[in-house]
Structure formats: structure tokens, C-alpha cells
N, C-alpha and C. Protein backbone atom coordinates (compact mmCIF):
# COMPACT_ATOMS: atom_id res chain seq x y z
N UNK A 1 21.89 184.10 136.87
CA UNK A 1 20.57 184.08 136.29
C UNK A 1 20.05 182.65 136.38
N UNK A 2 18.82 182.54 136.86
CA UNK A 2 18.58 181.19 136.84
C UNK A 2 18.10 180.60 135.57
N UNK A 3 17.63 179.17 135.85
CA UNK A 3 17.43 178.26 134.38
C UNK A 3 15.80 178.72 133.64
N UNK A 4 14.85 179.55 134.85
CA UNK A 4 13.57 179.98 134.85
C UNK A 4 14.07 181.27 134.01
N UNK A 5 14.76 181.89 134.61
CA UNK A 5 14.81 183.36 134.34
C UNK A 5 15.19 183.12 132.31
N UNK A 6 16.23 182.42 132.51
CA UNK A 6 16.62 182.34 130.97
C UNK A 6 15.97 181.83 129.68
N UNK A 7 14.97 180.70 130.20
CA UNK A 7 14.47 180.00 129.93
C UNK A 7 12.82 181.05 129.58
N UNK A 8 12.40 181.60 130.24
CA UNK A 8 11.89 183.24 129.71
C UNK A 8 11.83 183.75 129.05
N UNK A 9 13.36 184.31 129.04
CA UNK A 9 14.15 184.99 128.03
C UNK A 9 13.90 184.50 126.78
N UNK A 10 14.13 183.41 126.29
CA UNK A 10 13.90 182.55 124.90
C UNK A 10 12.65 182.78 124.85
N UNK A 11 12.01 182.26 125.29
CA UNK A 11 10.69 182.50 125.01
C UNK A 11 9.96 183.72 124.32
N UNK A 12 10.87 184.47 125.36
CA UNK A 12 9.75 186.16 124.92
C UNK A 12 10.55 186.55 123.53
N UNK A 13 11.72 185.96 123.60
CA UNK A 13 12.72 185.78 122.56
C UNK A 13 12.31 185.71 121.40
N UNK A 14 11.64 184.07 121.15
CA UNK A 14 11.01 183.53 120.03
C UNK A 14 9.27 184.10 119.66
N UNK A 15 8.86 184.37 120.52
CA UNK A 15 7.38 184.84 120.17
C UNK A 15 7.76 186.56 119.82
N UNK A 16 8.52 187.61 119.90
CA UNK A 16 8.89 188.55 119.30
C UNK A 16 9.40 188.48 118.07
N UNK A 17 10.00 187.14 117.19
CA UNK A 17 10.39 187.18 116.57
C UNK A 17 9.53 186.26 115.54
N UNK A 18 8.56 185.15 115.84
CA UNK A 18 7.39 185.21 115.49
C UNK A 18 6.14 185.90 114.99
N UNK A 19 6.15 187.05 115.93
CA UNK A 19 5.29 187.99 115.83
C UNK A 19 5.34 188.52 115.25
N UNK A 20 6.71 189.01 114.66
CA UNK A 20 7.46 189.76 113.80
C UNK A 20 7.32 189.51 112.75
N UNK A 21 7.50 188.36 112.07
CA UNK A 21 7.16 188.17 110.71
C UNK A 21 5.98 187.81 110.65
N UNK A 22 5.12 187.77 111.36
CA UNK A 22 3.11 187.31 111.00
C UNK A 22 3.03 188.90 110.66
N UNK A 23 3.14 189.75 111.56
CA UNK A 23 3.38 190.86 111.04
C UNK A 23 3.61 191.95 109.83
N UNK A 24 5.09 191.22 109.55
CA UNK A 24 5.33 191.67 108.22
C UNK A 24 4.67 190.66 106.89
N UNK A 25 4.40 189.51 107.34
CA UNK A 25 3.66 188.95 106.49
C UNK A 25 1.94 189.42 105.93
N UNK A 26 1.52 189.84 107.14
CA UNK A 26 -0.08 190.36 107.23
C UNK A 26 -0.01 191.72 106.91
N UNK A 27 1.68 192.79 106.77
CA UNK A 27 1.07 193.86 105.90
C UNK A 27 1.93 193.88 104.42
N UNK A 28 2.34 193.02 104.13
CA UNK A 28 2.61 192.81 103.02
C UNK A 28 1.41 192.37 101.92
N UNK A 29 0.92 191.40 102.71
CA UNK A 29 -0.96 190.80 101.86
C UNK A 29 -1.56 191.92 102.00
N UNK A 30 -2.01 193.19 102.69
CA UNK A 30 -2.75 194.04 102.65
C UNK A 30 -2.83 195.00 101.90
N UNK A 31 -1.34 195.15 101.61
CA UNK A 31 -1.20 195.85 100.22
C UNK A 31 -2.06 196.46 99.21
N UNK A 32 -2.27 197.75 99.31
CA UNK A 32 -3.70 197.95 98.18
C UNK A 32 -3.38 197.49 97.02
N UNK A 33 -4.28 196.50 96.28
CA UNK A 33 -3.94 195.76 94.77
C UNK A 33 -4.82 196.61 93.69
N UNK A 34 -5.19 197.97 93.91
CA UNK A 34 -6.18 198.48 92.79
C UNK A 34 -5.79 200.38 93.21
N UNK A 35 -6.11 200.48 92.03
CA UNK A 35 -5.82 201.77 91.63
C UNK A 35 -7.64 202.41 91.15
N UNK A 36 -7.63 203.60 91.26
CA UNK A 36 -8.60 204.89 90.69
C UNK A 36 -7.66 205.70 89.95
N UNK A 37 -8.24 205.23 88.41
CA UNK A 37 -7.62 206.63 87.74
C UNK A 37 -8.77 206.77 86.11
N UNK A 38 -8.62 208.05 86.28
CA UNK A 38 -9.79 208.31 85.33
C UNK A 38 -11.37 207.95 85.13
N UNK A 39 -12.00 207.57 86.57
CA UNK A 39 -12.81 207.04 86.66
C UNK A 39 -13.05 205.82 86.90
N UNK A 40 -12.08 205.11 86.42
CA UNK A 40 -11.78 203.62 85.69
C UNK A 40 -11.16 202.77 87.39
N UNK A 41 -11.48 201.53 88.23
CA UNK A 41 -10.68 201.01 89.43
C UNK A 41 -10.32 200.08 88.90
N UNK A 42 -9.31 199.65 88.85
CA UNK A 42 -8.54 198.66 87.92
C UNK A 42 -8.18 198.06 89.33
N UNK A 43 -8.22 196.22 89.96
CA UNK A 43 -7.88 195.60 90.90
C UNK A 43 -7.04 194.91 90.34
N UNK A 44 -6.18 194.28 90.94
CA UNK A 44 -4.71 193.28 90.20
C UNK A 44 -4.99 191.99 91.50
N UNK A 45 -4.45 190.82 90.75
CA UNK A 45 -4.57 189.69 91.46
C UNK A 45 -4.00 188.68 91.38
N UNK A 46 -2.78 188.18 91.55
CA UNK A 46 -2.32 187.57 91.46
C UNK A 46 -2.47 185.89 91.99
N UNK A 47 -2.12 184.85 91.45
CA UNK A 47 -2.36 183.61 92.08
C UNK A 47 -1.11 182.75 91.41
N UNK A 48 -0.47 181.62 92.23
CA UNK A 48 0.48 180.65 91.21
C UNK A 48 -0.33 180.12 90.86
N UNK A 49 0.24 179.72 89.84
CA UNK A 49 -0.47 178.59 88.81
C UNK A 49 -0.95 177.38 89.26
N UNK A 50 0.24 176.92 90.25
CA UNK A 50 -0.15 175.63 90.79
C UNK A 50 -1.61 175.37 91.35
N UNK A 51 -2.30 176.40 91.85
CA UNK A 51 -3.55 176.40 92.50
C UNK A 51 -4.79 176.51 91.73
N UNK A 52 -4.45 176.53 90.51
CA UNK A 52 -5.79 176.37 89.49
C UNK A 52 -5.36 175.34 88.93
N UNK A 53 -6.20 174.11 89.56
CA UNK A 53 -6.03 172.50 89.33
C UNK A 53 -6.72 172.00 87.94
N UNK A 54 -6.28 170.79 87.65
CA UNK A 54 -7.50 170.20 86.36
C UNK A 54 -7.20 170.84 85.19
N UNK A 55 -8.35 170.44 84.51
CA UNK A 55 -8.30 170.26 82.66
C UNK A 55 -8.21 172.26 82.43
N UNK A 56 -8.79 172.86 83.46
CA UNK A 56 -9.12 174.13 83.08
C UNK A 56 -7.62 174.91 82.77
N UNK A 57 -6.60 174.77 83.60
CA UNK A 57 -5.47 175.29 84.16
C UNK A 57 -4.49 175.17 82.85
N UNK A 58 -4.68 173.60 82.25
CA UNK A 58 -4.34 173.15 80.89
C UNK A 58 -4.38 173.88 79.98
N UNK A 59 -5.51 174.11 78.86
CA UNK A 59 -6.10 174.66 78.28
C UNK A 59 -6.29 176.19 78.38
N UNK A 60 -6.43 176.96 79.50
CA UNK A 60 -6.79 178.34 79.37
C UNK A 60 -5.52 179.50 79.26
N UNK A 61 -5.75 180.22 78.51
CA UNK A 61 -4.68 181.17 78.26
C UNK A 61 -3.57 180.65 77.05
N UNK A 62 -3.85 179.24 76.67
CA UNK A 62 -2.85 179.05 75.78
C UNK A 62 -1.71 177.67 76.71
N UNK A 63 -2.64 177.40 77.86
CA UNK A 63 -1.84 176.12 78.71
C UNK A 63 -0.76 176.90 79.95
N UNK A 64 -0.58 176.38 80.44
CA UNK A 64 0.93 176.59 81.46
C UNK A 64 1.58 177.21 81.32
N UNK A 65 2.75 177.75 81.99
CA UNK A 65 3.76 178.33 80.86
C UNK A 65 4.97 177.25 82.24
N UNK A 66 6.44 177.53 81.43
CA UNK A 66 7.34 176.72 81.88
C UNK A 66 8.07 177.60 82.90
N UNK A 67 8.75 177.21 83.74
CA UNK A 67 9.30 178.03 84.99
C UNK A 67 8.85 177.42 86.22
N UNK A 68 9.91 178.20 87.18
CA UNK A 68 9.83 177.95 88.40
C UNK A 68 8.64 178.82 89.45
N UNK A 69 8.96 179.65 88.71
CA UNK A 69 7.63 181.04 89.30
C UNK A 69 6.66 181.31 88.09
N UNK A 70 5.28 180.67 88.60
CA UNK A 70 4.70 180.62 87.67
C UNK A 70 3.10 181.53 88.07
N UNK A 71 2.66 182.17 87.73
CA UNK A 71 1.39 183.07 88.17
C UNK A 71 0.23 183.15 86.74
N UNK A 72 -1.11 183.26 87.97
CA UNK A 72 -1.83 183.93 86.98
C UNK A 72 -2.56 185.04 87.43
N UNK A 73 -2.01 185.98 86.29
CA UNK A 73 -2.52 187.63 86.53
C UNK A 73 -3.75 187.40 86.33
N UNK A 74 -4.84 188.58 87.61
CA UNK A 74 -6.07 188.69 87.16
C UNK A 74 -6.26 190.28 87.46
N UNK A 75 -7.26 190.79 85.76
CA UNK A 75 -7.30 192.43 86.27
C UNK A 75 -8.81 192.39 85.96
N UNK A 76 -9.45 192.85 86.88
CA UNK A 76 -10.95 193.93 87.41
C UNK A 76 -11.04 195.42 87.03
N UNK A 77 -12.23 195.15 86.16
CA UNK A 77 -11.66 196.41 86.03
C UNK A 77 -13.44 197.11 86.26
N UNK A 78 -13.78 198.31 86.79
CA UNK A 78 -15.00 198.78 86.91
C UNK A 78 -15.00 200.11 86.88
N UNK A 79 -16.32 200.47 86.19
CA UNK A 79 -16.37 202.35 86.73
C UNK A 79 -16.67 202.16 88.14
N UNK A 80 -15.95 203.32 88.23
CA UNK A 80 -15.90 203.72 89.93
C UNK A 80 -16.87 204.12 90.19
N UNK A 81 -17.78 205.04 89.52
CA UNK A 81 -19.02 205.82 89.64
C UNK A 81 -20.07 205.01 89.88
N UNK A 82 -20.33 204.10 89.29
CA UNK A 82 -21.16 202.68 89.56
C UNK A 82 -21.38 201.63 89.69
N UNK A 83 -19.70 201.32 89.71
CA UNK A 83 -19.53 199.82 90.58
C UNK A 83 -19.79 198.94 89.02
N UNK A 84 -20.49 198.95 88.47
CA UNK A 84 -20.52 197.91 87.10
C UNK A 84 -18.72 197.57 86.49
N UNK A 85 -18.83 196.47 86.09
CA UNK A 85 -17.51 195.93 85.96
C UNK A 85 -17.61 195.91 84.10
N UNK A 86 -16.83 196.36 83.68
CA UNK A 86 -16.16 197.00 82.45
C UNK A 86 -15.42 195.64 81.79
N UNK A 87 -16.87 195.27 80.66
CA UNK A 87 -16.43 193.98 80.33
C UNK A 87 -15.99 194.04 78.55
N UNK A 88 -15.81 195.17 78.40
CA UNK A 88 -15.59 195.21 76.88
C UNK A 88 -14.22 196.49 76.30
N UNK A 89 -13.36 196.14 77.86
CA UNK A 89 -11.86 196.57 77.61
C UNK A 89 -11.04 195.97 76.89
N UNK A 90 -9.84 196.59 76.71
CA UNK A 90 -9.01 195.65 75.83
C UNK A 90 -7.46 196.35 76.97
N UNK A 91 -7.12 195.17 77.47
CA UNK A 91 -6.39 195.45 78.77
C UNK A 91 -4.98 194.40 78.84
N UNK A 92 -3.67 195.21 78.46
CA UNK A 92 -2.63 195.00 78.47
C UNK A 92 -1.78 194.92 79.76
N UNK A 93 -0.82 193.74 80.08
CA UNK A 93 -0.26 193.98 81.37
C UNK A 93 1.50 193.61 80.94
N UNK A 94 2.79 193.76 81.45
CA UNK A 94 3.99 194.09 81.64
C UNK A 94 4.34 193.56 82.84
N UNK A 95 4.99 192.66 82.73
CA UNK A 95 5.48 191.93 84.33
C UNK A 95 7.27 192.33 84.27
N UNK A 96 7.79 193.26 84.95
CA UNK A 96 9.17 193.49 84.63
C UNK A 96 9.79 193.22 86.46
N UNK A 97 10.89 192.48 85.91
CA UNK A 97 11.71 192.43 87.30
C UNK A 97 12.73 194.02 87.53
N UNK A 98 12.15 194.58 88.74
CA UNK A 98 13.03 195.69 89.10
C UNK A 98 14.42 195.79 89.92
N UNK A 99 15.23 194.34 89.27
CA UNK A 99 16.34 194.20 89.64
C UNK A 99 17.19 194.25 88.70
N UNK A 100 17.74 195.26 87.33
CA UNK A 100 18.71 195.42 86.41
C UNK A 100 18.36 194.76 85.37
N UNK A 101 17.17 194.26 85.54
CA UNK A 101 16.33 193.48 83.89
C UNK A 101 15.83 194.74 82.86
N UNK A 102 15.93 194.53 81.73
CA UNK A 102 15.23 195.93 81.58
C UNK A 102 13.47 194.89 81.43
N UNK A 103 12.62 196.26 81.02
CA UNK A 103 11.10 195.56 80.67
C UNK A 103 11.26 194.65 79.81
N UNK A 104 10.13 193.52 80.00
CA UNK A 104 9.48 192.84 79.69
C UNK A 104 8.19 193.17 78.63
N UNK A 105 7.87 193.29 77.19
CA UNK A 105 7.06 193.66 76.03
C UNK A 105 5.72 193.32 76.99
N UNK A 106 4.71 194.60 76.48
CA UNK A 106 3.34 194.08 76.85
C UNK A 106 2.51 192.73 76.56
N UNK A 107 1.71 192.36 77.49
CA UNK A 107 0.89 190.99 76.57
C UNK A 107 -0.46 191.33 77.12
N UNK A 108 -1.65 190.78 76.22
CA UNK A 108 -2.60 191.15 76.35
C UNK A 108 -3.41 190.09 77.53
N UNK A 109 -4.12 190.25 77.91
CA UNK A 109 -5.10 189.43 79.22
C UNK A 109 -6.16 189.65 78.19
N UNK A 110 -6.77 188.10 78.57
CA UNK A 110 -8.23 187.28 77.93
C UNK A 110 -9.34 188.12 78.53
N UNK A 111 -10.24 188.14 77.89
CA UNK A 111 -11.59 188.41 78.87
C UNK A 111 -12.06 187.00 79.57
N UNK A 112 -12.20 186.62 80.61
CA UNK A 112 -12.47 184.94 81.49
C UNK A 112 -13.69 185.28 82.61
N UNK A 113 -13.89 184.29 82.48
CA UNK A 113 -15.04 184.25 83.50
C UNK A 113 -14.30 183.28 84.84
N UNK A 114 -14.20 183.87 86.13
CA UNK A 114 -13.77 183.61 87.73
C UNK A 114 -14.56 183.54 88.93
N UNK A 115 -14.86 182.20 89.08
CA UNK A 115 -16.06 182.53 90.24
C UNK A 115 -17.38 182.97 89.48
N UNK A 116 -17.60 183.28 88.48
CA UNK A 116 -18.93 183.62 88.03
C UNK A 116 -18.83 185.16 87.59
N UNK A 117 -17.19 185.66 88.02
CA UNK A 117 -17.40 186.93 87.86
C UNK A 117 -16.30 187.45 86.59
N UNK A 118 -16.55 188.61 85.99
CA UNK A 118 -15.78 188.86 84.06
C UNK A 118 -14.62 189.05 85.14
N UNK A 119 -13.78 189.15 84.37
CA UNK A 119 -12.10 189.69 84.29
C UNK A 119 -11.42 189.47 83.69
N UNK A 120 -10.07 190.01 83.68
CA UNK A 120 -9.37 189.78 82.31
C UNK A 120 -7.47 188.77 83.28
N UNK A 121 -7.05 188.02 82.19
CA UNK A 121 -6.09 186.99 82.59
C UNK A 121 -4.98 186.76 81.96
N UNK A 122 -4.42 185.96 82.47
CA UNK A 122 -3.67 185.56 81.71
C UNK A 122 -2.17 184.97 82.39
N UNK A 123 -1.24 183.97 82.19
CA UNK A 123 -0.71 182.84 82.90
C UNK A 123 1.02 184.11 82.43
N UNK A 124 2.26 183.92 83.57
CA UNK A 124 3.10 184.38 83.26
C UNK A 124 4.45 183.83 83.89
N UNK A 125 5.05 183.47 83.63
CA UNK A 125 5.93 183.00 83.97
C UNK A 125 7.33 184.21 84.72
N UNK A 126 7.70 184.18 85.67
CA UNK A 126 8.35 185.23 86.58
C UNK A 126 9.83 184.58 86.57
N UNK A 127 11.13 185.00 86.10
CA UNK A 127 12.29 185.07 86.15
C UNK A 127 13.53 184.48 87.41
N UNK A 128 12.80 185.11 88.19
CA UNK A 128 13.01 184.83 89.69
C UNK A 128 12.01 185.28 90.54
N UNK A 129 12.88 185.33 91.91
CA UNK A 129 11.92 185.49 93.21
C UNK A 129 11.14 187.19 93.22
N UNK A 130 11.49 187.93 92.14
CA UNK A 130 10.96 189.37 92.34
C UNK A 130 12.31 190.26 92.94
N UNK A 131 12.36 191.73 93.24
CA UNK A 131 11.18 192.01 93.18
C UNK A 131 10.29 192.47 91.39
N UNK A 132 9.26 192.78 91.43
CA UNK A 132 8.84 192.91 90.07
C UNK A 132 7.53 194.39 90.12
N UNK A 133 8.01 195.00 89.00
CA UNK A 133 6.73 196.04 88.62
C UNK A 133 5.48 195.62 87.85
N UNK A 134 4.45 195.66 88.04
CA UNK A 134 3.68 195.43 86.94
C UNK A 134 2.63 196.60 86.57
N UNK A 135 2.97 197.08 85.07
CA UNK A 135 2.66 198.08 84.81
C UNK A 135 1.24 197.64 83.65
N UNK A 136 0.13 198.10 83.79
CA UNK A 136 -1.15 197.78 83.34
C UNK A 136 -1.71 198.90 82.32
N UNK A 137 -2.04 198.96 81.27
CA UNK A 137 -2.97 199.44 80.50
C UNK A 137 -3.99 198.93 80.38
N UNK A 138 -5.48 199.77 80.27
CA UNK A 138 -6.67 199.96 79.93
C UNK A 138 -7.04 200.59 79.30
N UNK A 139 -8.09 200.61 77.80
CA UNK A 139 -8.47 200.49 76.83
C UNK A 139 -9.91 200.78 76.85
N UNK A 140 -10.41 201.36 77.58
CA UNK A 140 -12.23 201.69 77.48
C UNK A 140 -12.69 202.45 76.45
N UNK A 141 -13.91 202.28 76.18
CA UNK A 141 -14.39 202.68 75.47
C UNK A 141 -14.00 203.31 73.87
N UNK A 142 -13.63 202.43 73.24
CA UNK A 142 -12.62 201.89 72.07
C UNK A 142 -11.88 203.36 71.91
N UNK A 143 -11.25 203.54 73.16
CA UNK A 143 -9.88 204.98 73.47
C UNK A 143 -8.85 204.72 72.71
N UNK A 144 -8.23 204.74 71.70
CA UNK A 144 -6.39 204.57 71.47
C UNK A 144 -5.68 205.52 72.57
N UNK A 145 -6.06 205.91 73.54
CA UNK A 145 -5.25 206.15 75.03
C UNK A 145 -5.49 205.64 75.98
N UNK A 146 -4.64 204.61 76.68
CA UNK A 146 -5.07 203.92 77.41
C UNK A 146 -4.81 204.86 79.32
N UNK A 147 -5.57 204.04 79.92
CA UNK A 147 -5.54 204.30 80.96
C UNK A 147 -4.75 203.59 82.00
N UNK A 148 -3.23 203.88 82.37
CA UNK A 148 -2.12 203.30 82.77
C UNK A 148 -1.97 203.52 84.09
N UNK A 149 -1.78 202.04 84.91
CA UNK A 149 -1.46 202.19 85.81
C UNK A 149 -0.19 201.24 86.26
N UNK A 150 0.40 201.31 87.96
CA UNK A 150 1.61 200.47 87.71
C UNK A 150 1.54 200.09 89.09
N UNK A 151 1.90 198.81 89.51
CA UNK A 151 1.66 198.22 90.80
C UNK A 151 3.23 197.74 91.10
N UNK A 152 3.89 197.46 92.04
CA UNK A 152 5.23 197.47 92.65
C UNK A 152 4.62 196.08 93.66
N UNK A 153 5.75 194.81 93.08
CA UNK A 153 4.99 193.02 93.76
C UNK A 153 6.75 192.91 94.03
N UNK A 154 6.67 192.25 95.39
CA UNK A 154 8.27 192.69 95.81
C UNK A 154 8.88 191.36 95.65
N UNK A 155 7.63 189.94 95.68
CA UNK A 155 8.06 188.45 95.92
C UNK A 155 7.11 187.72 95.49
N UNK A 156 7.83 186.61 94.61
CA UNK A 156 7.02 185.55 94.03
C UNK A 156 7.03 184.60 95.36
N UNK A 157 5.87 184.06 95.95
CA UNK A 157 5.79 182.78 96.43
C UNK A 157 6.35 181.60 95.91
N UNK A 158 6.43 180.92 96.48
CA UNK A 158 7.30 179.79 96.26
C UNK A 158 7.08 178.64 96.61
């Protein structure tokens, strides 16, 4: 085999295996982050902490929290029927690792203003690398039954 021929080989080698994880990387982000149930589209959003810079990041939610994996949950929540965003929920979220942890107690998300737009928040500190469930209640229209949904997040960034 010559030094061309092999020299090829690697190549087609390394860009298959490149490709491969842009791949699995680009359908991992695509992931649907929102649910329809009961009328109600509840979107989930995750961000690390590190990326909400300044005095705001400090202060909101009660400050930082301590850890290595550090996030801030964001939930959307709107009637489906008309797109208006549902600003007077009372909306609980559950961050549990689905590796032999048992759950994690509910905590409630703030009502915040993002970009100009309502949603509800709140800062959480993650155990390890995932993977993790996060199971969501919603609270419309002063219901004592909430409207539950549950999202499956396989990896904390790092």
C-alpha cells in the first residue's frame, strides 16, 4: 500500500469520526425541550450559570449556588390555543440524577423577566455529569392539580 493510499485512509478516517460526533452533538441540541399537555406548552431551558455574567447572576434567585455543575433552569410556559405566555403560574421543577440517586424535593422557579420576555427560573446546582430527569409542575389558573410534565437531560456541560 503506498504512503498516498494510507495516508487517505486516515484521513477519510478522521473526518468520519469527526462527522460523527458534530452529528451526535447536533441531535442531541435538537432535542424537543417542550411538552403540550392540557392545553398548557411548557418549554424547558437550560443554561450554566457561568454565562449569566455581572451583578444580575449575583443577586437573582437567591445568588449562585456552589458546585461544579451549575445551571439555570428556565420554564415558558403558554396556552397553546393562543400563543399568550401564562404569566400568573405557580410552577415547580425537580432536577433528579437517573443514576441510583433517589429524587431530589421540588423547588419552586421565580416569575423573571429574560430578554424582555416572562418566565419562570431559577439557579441549581447538578451532582455530577448527569444523566438527569427533570420533572416539572404547573399550576394555572389557581388549580391545586398541577399540570406535570417530565423531560430526560442526559449531560451537564462542562
Amino acid at each position: 500500500m503506498s504512503l498516498l493510499t494510507r495516508n487517505l485512509i486516515k484521513i477519510h478516517f478522521v473526518l468520519f469520526l469527526f462527522f460523527s460526533v458534530i452529528a451526535q452533538t447536533y441531535a442531541s441540541d435538537v432535542t424537543p425541550r417542550y411538552q403540550v399537555k392540557e392545553g398548557i406548552a411548557i418549554y424547558l431551558g437550560l443554561l450554566p450559570a457561568e454565562m449569566i455574567e455581572g451583578h444580575t447572576a449575583k443577586s437573582m434567585h437567591g445568588g449562585l449556588p456552589v458546585g461544579l455543575h451549575r445551571y439555570h433552569v428556565a420554564v415558558a410556559v403558554f396556552d397553546n390555543k393562543t400563543g399568550q405566555r401564562v404569566e400568573n403560574a405557580k410552577v415547580k421543577i425537580r432536577v433528579s440524577n437517573r443514576v441510583g440517586v433517589g429524587p431530589d424535593p421540588f423547588k419552586d422557579l421565580e416569575g423573571m423577566q429574560m430578554n424582555g420576555k416572562f418566565m419562570y427560573g431559577n439557579y441549581f446546582s447538578l451532582k455530577t455529569a448527569g444523566p438527569y430527569r427533570i420533572d416539572i409542575k404547573v399550576f394555572v389558573r389557581n388549580s391545586e392539580k398541577p399540570i406535570q410534565v417530565s423531560f430526560d437531560y442526559d449531560f451537564a456541560h462542562t
